[in-house]
Protein backbone atom coordinates (compact mmCIF):
# COMPACT_ATOMS: atom_id res chain seq x y z
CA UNK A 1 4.47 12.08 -19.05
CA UNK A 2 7.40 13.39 -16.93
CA UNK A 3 9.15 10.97 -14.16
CA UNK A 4 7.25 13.00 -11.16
CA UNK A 5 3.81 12.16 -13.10
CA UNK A 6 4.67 9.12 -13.21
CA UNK A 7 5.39 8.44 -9.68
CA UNK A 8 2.47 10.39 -8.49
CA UNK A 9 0.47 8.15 -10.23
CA UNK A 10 2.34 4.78 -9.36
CA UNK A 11 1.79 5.64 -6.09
CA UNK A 12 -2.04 6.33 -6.33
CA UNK A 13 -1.73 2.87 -8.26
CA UNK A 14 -0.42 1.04 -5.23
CA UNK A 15 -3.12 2.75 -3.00
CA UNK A 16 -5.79 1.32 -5.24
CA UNK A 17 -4.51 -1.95 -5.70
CA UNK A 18 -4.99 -2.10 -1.70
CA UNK A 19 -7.94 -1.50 -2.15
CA UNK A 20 -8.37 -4.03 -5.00
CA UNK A 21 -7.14 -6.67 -3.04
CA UNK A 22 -11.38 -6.03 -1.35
CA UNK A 23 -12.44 -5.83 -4.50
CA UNK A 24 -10.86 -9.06 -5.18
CA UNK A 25 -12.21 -11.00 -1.99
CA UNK A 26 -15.90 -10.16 -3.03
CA UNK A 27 -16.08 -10.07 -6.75
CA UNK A 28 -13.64 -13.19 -7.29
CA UNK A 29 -13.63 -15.46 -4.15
CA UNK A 30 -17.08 -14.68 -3.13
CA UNK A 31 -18.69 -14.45 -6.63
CA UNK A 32 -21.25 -11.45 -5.02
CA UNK A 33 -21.50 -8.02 -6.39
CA UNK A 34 -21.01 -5.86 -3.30
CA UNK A 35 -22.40 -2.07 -3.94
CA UNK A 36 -20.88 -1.23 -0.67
CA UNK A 37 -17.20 -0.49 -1.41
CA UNK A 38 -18.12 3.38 -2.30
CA UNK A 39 -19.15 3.50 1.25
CA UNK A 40 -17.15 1.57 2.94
CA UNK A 41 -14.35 3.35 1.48
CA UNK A 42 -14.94 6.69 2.29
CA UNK A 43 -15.42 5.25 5.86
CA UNK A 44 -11.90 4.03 5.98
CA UNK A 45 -10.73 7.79 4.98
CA UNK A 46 -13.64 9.35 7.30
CA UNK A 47 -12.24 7.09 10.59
CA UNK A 48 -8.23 7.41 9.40
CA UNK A 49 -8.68 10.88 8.90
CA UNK A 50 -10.04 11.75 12.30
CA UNK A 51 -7.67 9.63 14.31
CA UNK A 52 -5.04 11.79 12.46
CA UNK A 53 -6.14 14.58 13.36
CA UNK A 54 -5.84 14.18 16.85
CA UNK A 55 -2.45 12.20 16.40
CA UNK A 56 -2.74 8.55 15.90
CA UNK A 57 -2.50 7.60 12.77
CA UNK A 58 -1.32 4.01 12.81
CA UNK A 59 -4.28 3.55 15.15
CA UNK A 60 -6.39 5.16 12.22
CA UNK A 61 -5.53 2.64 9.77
CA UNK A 62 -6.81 -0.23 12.31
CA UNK A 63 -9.86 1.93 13.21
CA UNK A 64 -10.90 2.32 9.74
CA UNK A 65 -10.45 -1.63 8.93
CA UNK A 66 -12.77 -2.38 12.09
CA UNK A 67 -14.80 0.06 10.85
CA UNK A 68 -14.95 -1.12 7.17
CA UNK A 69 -15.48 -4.85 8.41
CA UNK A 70 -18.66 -3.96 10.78
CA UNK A 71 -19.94 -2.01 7.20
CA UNK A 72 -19.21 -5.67 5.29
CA UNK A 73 -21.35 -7.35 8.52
CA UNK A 74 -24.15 -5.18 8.25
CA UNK A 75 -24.12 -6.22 3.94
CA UNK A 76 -23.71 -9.94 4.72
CA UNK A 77 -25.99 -9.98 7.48
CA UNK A 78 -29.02 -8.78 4.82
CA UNK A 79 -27.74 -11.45 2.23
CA UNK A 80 -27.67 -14.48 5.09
CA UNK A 81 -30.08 -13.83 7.77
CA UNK A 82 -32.43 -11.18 5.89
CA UNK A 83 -32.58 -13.07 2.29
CA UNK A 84 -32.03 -9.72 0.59
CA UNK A 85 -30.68 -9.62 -2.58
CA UNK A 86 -26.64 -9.16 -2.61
CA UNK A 87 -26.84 -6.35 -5.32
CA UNK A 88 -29.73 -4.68 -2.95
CA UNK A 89 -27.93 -5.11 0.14
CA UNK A 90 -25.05 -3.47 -0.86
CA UNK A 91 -26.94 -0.46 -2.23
CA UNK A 92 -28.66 -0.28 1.43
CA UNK A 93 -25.73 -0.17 3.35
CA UNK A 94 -23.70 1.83 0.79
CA UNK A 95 -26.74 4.50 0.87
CA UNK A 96 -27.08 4.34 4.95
CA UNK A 97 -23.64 5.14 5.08
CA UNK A 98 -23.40 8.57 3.32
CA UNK A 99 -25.11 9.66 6.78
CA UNK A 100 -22.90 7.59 9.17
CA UNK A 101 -19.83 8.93 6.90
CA UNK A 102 -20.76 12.29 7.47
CA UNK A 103 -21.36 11.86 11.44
CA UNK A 104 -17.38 10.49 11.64
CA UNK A 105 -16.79 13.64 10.03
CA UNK A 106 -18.39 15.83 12.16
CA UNK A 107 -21.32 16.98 9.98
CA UNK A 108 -18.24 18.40 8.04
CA UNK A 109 -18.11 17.53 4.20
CA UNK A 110 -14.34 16.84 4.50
CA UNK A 111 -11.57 16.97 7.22
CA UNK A 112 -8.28 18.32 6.11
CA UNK A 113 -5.33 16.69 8.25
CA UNK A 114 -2.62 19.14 6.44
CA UNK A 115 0.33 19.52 8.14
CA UNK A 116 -0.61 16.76 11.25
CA UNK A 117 1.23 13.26 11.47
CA UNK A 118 0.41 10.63 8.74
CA UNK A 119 2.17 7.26 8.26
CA UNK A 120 4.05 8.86 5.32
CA UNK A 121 5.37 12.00 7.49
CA UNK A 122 6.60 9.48 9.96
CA UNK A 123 9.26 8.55 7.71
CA UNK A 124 10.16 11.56 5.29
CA UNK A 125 13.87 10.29 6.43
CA UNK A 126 13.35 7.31 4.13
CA UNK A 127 14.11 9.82 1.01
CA UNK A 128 11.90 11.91 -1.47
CA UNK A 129 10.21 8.62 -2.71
CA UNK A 130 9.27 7.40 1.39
CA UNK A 131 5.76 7.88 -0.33
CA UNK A 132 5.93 5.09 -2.66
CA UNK A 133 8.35 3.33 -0.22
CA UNK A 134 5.49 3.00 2.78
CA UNK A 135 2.53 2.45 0.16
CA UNK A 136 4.55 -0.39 -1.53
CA UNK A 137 5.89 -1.92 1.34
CA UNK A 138 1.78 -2.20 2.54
CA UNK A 139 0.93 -3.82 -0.64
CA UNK A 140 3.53 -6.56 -0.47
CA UNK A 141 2.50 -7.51 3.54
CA UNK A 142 -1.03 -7.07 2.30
CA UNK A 143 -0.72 -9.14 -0.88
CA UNK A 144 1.44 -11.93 1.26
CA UNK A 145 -1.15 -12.16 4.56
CA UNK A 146 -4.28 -12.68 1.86
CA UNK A 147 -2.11 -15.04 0.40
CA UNK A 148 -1.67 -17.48 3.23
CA UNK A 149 -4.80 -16.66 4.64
CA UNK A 150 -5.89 -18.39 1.55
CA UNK A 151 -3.98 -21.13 1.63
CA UNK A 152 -5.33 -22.19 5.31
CA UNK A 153 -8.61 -24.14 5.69
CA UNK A 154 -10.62 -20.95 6.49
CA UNK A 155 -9.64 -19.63 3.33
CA UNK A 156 -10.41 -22.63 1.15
CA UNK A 157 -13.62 -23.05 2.79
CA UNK A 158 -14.09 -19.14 1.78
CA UNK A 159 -12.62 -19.94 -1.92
CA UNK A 160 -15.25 -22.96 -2.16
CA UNK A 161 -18.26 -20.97 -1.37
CA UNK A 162 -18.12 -18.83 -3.77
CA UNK A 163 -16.82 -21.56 -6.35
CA UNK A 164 -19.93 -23.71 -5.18
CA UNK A 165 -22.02 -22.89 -2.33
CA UNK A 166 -24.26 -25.91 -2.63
CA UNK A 167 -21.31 -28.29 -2.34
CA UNK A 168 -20.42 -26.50 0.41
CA UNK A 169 -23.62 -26.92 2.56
CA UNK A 170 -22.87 -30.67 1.54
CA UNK A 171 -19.93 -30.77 3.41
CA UNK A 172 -21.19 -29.10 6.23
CA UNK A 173 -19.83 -25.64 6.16
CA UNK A 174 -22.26 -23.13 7.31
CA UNK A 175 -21.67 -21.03 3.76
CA UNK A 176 -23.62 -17.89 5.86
CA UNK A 177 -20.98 -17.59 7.87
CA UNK A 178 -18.25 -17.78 5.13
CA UNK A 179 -20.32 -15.29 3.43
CA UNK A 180 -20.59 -12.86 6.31
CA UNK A 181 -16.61 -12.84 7.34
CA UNK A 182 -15.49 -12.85 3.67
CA UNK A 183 -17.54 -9.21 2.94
CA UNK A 184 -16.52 -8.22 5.98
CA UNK A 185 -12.95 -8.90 5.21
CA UNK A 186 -13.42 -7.44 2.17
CA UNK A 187 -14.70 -4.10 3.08
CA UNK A 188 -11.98 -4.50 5.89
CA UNK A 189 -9.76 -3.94 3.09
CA UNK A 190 -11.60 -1.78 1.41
CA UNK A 191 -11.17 0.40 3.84
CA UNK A 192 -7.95 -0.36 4.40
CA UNK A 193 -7.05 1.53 1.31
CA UNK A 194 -9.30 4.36 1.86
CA UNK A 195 -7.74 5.16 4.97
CA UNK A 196 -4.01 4.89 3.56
CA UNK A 197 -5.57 7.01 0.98
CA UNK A 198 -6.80 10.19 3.10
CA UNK A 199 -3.40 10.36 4.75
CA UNK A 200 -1.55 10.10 1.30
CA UNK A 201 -3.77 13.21 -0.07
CA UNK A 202 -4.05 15.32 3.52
CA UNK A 203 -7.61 15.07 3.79
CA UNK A 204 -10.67 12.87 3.81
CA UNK A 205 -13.99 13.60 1.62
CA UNK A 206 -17.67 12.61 1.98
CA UNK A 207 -18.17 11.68 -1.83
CA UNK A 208 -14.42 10.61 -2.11
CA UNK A 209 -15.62 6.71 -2.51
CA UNK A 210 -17.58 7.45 -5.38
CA UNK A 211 -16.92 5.21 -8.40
CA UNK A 212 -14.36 2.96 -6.39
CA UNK A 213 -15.83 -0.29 -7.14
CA UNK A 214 -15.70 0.62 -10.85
CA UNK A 215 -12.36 1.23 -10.02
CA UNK A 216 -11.31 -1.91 -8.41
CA UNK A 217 -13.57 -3.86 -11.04
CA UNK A 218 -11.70 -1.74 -13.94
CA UNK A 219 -8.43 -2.38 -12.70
CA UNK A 220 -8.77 -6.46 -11.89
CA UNK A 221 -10.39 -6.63 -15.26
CA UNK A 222 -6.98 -4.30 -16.86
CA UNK A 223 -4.58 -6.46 -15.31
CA UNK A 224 -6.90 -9.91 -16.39
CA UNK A 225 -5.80 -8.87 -19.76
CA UNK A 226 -2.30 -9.53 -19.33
CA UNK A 227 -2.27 -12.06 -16.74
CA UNK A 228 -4.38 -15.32 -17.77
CA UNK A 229 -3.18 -18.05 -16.13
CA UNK A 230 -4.38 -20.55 -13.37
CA UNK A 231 -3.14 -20.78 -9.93
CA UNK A 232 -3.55 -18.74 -6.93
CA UNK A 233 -0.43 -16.32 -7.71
CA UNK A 234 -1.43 -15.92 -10.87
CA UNK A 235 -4.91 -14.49 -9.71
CA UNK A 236 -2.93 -11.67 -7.36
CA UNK A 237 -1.56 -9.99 -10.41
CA UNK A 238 -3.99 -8.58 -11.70
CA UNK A 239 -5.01 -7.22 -8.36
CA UNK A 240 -1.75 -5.85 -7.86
CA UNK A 241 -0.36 -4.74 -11.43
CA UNK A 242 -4.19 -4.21 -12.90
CA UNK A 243 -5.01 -0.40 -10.68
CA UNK A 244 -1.21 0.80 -11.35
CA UNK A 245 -1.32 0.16 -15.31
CA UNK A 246 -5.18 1.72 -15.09
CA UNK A 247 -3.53 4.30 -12.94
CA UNK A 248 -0.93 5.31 -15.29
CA UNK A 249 -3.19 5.30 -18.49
CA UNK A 250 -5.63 7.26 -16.40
């Protein structure tokens, strides 16, 4: 594997581990198997794409996390107020958004942003590696704001629902509403990476979210491997270093 291989796929690895961090917040804190990532993903490219386009995208990248969080709503809102089945719910709102996906885009299949502004471009002076510069330098902020969000009481009421719900109705936190802001955090994310993603490859795709929750699962479960111990830093790890080793086998 030569050195620009390598890179190429480091920084792909970074992307994904953004993206893992979602992964993380629903599969690990929340205990729920959320189906919607593969839409919710391409939504963050769809939304960061098109604000490129037409020249804003740093507003993309908070358009597609809005975005991504009202997709996360919609799925909570079918768990808590609906009583359908997590697994189903995802599904539902993955499916539904296939359409919606393809109305951002314009009834286009993709939307090629080649040779407009993207939050790489906007600092080429930073050196041939700015790439893996600006990708790395969101993973650390990202990695570091879940982190203390965590810590807070918000976040330990999140952490305790999906460590034990029924304790958590004990104690009178309404667990509904911990459910529906933690999958909508987590598809926040989700998108999040999906939208750093279209601007790192120049254009956004209808079916490009296809297979990403494998991928996050794959990559938390890679980096699990390595990384056993207990403690809140020690869970990160594998979100972080578990999609750049899968990544770089890939």
């Amino acid at each position: 594997m030569s050195f620009a291989v390598a890179i190429d796929a480091l920084e792909l690895g970074i992307i994904f581990a953004i993206m893992s961090f979602g992964v993380f917040v629903s599969y690990k804190i929340l205990n729920l198997p959320d189906m919607t990532t593969d839409g919710s993903f391409t939504t963050g490219c769809a939304v960061s794409a098109l604000f490129a386009l037409h020249g804003h995208p740093i507003i993309g990248l908070l358009a597609a996390i809005a975005a991504g969080a009202c997709a996360g709503f919609i799925t909570g809102f079918m768990q808590t107020k609906c009583k359908v089945a997590p697994l189903l719910s995802g599904i539902l709102t993955m499916t539904a958004l296939y359409s919606i996906n393809l109305k951002i885009m314009g009834s286009q299949p993709n939307i090629s942003i080649f040779g407009k502004d993207t939050i790489f471009t906007l600092v080429k002076g930073l050196g041939e590696y700015h790439k893996f510069i600006v990708a790395g330098v969101i993973l650390i902020v990202t990695a570091v704001a879940l982190f203390i969000f965590l810590k807070t009481q918000l976040g330990m009421s999140l952490r305790a629902t999906g460590d034990n719900e029924a304790m958590v109705r004990a104690s009178s936190i309404n667990s509904d509403f911990m459910k529906l802001f933690g999958l909508a955090m987590a598809n926040g994310l989700v998108a999040f990476g999906g939208a750093i993603f279209a601007q790192y490859q120049n254009f956004a795709d209808g079916s490009g979210g296809v297979g990403m929750m494998v991928v996050g699962v794959a990559g938390i479960i890679v980096g699990e491997a390595f990384f056993r111990k207990e403690g809140m830093v020690m869970a990160f790890l594998p979100v972080i270093f578990g999609p750049i080793g899968y990544r770089l086998l890939l």
